[in-house]
Protein backbone atom coordinates (compact mmCIF):
# COMPACT_ATOMS: atom_id res chain seq x y z
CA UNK A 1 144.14 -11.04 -78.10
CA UNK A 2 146.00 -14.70 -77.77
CA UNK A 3 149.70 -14.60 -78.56
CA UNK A 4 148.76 -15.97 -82.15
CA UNK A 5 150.77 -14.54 -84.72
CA UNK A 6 148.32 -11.58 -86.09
CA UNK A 7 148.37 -8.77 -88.61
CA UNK A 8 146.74 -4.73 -87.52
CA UNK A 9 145.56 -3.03 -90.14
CA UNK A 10 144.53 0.47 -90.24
CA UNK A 11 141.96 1.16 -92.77
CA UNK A 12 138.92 3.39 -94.16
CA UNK A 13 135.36 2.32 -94.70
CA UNK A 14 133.09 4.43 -95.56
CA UNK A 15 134.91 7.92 -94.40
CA UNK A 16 135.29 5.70 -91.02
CA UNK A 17 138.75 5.03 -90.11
CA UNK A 18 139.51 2.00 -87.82
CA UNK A 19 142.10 -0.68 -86.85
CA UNK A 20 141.13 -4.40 -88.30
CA UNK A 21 142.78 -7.45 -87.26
CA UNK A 22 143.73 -10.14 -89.66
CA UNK A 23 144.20 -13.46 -87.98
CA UNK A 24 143.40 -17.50 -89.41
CA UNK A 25 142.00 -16.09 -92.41
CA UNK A 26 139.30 -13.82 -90.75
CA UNK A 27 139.36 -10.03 -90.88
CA UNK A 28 137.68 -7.99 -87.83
CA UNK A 29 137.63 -4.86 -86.42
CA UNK A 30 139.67 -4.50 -83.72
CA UNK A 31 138.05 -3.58 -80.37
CA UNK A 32 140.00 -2.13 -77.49
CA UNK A 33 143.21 -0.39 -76.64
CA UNK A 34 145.82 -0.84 -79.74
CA UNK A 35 148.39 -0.43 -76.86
CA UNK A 36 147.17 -2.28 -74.49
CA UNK A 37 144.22 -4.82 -74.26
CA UNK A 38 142.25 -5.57 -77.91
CA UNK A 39 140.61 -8.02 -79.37
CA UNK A 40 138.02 -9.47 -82.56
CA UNK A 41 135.05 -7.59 -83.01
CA UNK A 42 132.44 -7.34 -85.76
CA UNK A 43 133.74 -9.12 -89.32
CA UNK A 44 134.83 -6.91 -91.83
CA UNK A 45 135.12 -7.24 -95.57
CA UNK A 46 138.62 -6.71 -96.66
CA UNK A 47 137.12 -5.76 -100.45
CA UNK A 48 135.32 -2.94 -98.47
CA UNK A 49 138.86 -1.48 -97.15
CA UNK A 50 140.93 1.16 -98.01
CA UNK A 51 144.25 0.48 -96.64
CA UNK A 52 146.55 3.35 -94.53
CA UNK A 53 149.43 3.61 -93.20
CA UNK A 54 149.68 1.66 -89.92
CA UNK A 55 150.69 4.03 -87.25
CA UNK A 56 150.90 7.69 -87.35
CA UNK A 57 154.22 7.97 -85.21
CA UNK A 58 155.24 10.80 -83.58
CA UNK A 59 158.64 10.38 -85.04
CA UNK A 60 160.74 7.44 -86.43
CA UNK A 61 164.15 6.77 -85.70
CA UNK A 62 166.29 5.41 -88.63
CA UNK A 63 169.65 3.83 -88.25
CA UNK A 64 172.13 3.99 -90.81
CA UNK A 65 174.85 1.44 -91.75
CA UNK A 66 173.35 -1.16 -89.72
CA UNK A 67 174.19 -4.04 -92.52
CA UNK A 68 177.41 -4.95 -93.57
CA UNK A 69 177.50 -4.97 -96.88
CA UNK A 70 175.56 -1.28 -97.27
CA UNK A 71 178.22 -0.08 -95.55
CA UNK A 72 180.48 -1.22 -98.12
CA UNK A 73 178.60 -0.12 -100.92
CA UNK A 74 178.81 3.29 -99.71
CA UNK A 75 182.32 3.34 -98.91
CA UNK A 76 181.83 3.89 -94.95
CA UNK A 77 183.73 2.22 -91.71
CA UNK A 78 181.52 0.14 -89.85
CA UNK A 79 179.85 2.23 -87.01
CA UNK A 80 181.23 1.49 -83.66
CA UNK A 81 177.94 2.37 -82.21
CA UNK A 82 174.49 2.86 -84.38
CA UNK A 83 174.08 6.03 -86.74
CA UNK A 84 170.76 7.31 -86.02
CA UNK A 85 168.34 9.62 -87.36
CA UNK A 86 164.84 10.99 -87.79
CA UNK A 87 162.39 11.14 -90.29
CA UNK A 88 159.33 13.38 -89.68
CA UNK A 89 156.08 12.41 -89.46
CA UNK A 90 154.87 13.97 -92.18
CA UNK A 91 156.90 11.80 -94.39
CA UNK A 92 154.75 9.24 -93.75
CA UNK A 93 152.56 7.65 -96.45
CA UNK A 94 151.08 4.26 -96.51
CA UNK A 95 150.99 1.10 -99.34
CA UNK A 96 150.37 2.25 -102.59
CA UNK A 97 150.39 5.79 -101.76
CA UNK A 98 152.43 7.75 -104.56
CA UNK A 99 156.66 8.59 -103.49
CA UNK A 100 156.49 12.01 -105.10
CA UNK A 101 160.20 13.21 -106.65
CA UNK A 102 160.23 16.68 -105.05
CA UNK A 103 160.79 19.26 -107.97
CA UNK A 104 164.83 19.66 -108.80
CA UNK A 105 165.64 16.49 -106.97
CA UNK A 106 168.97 14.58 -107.49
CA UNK A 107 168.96 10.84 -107.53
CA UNK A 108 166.36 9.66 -104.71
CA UNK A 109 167.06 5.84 -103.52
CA UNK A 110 164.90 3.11 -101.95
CA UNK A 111 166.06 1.88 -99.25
CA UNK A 112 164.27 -1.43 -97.90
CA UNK A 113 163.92 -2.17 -94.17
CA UNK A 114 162.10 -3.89 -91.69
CA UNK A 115 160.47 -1.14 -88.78
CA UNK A 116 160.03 -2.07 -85.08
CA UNK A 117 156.88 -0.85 -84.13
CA UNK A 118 156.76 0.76 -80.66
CA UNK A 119 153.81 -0.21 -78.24
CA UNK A 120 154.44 1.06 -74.98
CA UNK A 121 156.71 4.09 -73.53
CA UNK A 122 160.03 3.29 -73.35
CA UNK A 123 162.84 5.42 -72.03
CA UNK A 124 165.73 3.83 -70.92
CA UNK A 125 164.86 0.12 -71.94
CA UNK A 126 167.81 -2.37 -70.99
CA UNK A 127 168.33 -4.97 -74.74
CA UNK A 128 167.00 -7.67 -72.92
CA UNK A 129 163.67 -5.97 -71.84
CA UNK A 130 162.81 -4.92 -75.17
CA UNK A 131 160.52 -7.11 -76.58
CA UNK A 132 157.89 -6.14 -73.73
CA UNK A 133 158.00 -2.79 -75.61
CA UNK A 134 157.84 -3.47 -78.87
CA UNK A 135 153.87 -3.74 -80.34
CA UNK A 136 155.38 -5.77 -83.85
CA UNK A 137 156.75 -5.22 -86.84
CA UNK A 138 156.44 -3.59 -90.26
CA UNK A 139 157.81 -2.68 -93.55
CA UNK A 140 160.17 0.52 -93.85
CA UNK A 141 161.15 2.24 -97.37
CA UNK A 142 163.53 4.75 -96.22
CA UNK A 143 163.82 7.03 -99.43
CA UNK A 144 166.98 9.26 -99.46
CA UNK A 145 167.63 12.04 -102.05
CA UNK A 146 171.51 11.27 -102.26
CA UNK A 147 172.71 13.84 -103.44
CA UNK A 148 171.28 16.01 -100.88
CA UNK A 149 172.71 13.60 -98.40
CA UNK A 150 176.29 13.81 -99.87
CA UNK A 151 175.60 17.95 -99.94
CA UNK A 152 174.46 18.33 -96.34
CA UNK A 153 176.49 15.30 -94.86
CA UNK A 154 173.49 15.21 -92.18
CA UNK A 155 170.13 13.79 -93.21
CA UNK A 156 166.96 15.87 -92.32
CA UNK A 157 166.35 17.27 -95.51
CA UNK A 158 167.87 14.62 -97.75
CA UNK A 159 165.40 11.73 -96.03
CA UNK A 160 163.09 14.27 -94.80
CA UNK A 161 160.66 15.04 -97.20
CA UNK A 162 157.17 14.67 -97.42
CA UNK A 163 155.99 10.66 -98.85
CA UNK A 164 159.54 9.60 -98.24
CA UNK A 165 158.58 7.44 -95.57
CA UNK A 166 156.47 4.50 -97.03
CA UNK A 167 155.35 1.91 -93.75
CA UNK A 168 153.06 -0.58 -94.34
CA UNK A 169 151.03 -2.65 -94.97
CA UNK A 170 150.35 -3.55 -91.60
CA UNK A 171 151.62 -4.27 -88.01
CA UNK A 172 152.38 -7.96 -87.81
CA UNK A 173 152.17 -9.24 -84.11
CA UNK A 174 154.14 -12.41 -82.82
CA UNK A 175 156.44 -12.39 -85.60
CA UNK A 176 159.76 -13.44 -84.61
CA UNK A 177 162.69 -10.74 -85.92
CA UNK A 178 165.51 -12.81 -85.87
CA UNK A 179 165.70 -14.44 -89.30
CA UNK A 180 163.83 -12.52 -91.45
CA UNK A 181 164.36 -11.75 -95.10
CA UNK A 182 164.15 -8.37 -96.38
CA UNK A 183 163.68 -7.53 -99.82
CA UNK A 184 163.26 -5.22 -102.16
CA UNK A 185 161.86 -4.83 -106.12
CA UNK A 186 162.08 -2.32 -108.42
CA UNK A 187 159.27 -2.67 -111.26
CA UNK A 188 159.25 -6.48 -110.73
CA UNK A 189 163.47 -7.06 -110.44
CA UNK A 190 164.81 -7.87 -106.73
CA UNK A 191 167.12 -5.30 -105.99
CA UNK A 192 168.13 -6.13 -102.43
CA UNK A 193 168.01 -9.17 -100.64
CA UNK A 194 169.54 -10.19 -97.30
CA UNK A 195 168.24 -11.12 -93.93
CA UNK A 196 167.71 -9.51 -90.20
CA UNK A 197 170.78 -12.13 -89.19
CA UNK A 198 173.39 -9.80 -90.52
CA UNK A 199 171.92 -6.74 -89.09
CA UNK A 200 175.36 -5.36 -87.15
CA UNK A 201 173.17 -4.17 -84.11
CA UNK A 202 170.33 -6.42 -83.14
CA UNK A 203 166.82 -5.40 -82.33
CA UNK A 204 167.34 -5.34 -78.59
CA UNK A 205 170.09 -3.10 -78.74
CA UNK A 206 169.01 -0.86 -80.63
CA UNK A 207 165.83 -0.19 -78.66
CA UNK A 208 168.25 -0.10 -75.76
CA UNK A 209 170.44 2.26 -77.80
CA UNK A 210 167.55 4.93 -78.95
CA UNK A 211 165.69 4.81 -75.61
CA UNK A 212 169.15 6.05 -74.02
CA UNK A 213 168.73 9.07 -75.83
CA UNK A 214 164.97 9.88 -76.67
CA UNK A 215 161.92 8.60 -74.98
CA UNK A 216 159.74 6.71 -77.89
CA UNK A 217 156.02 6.90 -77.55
CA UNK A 218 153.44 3.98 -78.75
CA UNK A 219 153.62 4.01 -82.20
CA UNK A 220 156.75 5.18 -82.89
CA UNK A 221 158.66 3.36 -85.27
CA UNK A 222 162.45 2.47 -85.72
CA UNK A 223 163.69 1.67 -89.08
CA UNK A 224 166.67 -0.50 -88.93
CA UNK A 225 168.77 -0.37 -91.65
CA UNK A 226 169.05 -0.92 -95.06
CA UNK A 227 171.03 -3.88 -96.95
CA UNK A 228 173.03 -3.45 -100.04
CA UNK A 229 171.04 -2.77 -103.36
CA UNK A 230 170.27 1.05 -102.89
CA UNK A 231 169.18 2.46 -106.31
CA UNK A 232 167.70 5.13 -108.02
CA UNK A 233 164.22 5.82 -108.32
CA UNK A 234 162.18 7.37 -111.62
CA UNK A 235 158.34 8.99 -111.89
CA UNK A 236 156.42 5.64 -113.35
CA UNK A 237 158.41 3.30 -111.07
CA UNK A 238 156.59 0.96 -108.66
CA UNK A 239 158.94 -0.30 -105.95
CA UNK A 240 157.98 -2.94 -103.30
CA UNK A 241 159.73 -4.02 -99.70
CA UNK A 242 159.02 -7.37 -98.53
CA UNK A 243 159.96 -8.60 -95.08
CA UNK A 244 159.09 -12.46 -94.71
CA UNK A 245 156.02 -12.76 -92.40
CA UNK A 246 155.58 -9.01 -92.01
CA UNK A 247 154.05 -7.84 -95.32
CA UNK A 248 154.96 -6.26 -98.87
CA UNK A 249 154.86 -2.65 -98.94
CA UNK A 250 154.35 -1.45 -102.64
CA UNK A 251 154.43 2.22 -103.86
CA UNK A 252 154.50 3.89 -106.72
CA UNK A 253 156.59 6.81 -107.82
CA UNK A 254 155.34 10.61 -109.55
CA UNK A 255 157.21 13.21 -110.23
CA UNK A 256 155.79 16.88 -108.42
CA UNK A 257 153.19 18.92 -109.92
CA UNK A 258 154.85 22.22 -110.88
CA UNK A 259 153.90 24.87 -108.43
């Protein structure tokens, strides 16, 4: 594939699930190695689709604090060096899959952010070398029961549950990080809106950062942080993240089925 700026879907047709490339206006099914060497094949219908989540990671890595002003809507000191976390695959769900409220839950925030997309293994990556691991980028609703968060202080179970990982809609390839805005809306209102400028650790470091401590696989993800904005979320909500030239990752919200 050229160096064209390019959007990877991954979709169903037909009970067949495949990657699709969206590129100039055409939509085709991508042939070859998503990691590695790929290209246009046979035109696809985009009617026909059924959209998925992106990846299925074997883990993402979400950093905390990593904007300014979140950190001073939460009442936290700037990190000195990024917070990070996981979220579990199985939180994974993709755009317009439901966010479901898990039964007893306290007050469960969006949290908008834009994802690096892994696309080679990296351990140990120096901040200038990252880009050569990093497939492209996507969008990230990090949903966080707070109160959970504020009960456990650590995160696993408060960002940990199943559908509270929203990625999507697609991997967008040749994008440049550096200036993007990052949005998001809750039933039609912008909630939060800033840009990847006043991130407080930049994308290269961060891959640096992580791949000091845990070797990411292809496909992994790393959510970078949220701006200010965080807000509650209610069963009938729809809430959208849009990162400029990525995508716009919308979901809607249910409460759980009773057991």
């Amino acid at each position: 594939m050229n160096d064209a700026a390019h959007w990877i879907y991954r979709a169903e047709r037909a009970g067949r699930r495949m990657h699709v490339l969206h590129a100039g206006g055409d939509w085709n099914e991508l042939e070859g190695d998503l990691f590695g060497r790929y290209a246009a094949g046979a035109p696809v219908d985009p009617a026909d689709l059924r959209i998925l989540a992106p990846l299925e990671p074997s883990k993402i890595v979400a950093v905390g604090l990593n904007y300014r002003d979140h950190a001073r809507e939460m009442n936290k000191v700037l990190p000195s060096e990024p917070l990070i976390f996981l979220k579990p695959p199985s939180a994974v769900v993709g755009p317009d899959g439901a966010i479901v409220l898990p039964a007893g839950a306290g007050r469960v925030d969006y949290e908008a952010e834009l994802g690096l997309v892994i696309g080679r293994r990296a351990r140990a990556v120096a901040a200038a070398d990252a880009p050569d691991y990093i497939l492209g980028l996507t969008c990230v609703n990090d949903v966080t029961d707070r109160d959970l968060q504020k009960r456990d202080v650590q995160y696993t179970r408060a960002k940990g549950f199943d559908t509270f990982a929203p990625v999507g809609p697609a991997v967008a390839v040749g994008v440049d990080w550096r200036a993007l805005d990052v949005e998001s809306w809750l039933n039609g209102e912008r909630r939060q809106a800033s840009n990847t400028r006043e991130l407080i650790f930049d994308i290269g470091y961060l891959v640096e950062f992580v791949s000091s401590v845990m070797t990411l696989l292809p496909g992994d993800v790393i959510a970078t942080g949220t701006p200010s904005g965080v807000g509650p979320l209610q069963p009938g909500d729809r809430i959208v993240v849009k990162v400029a030239g990525v995508g716009s990752l919308a979901n809607d919200v249910v409460a759980a089925e009773p057991a």
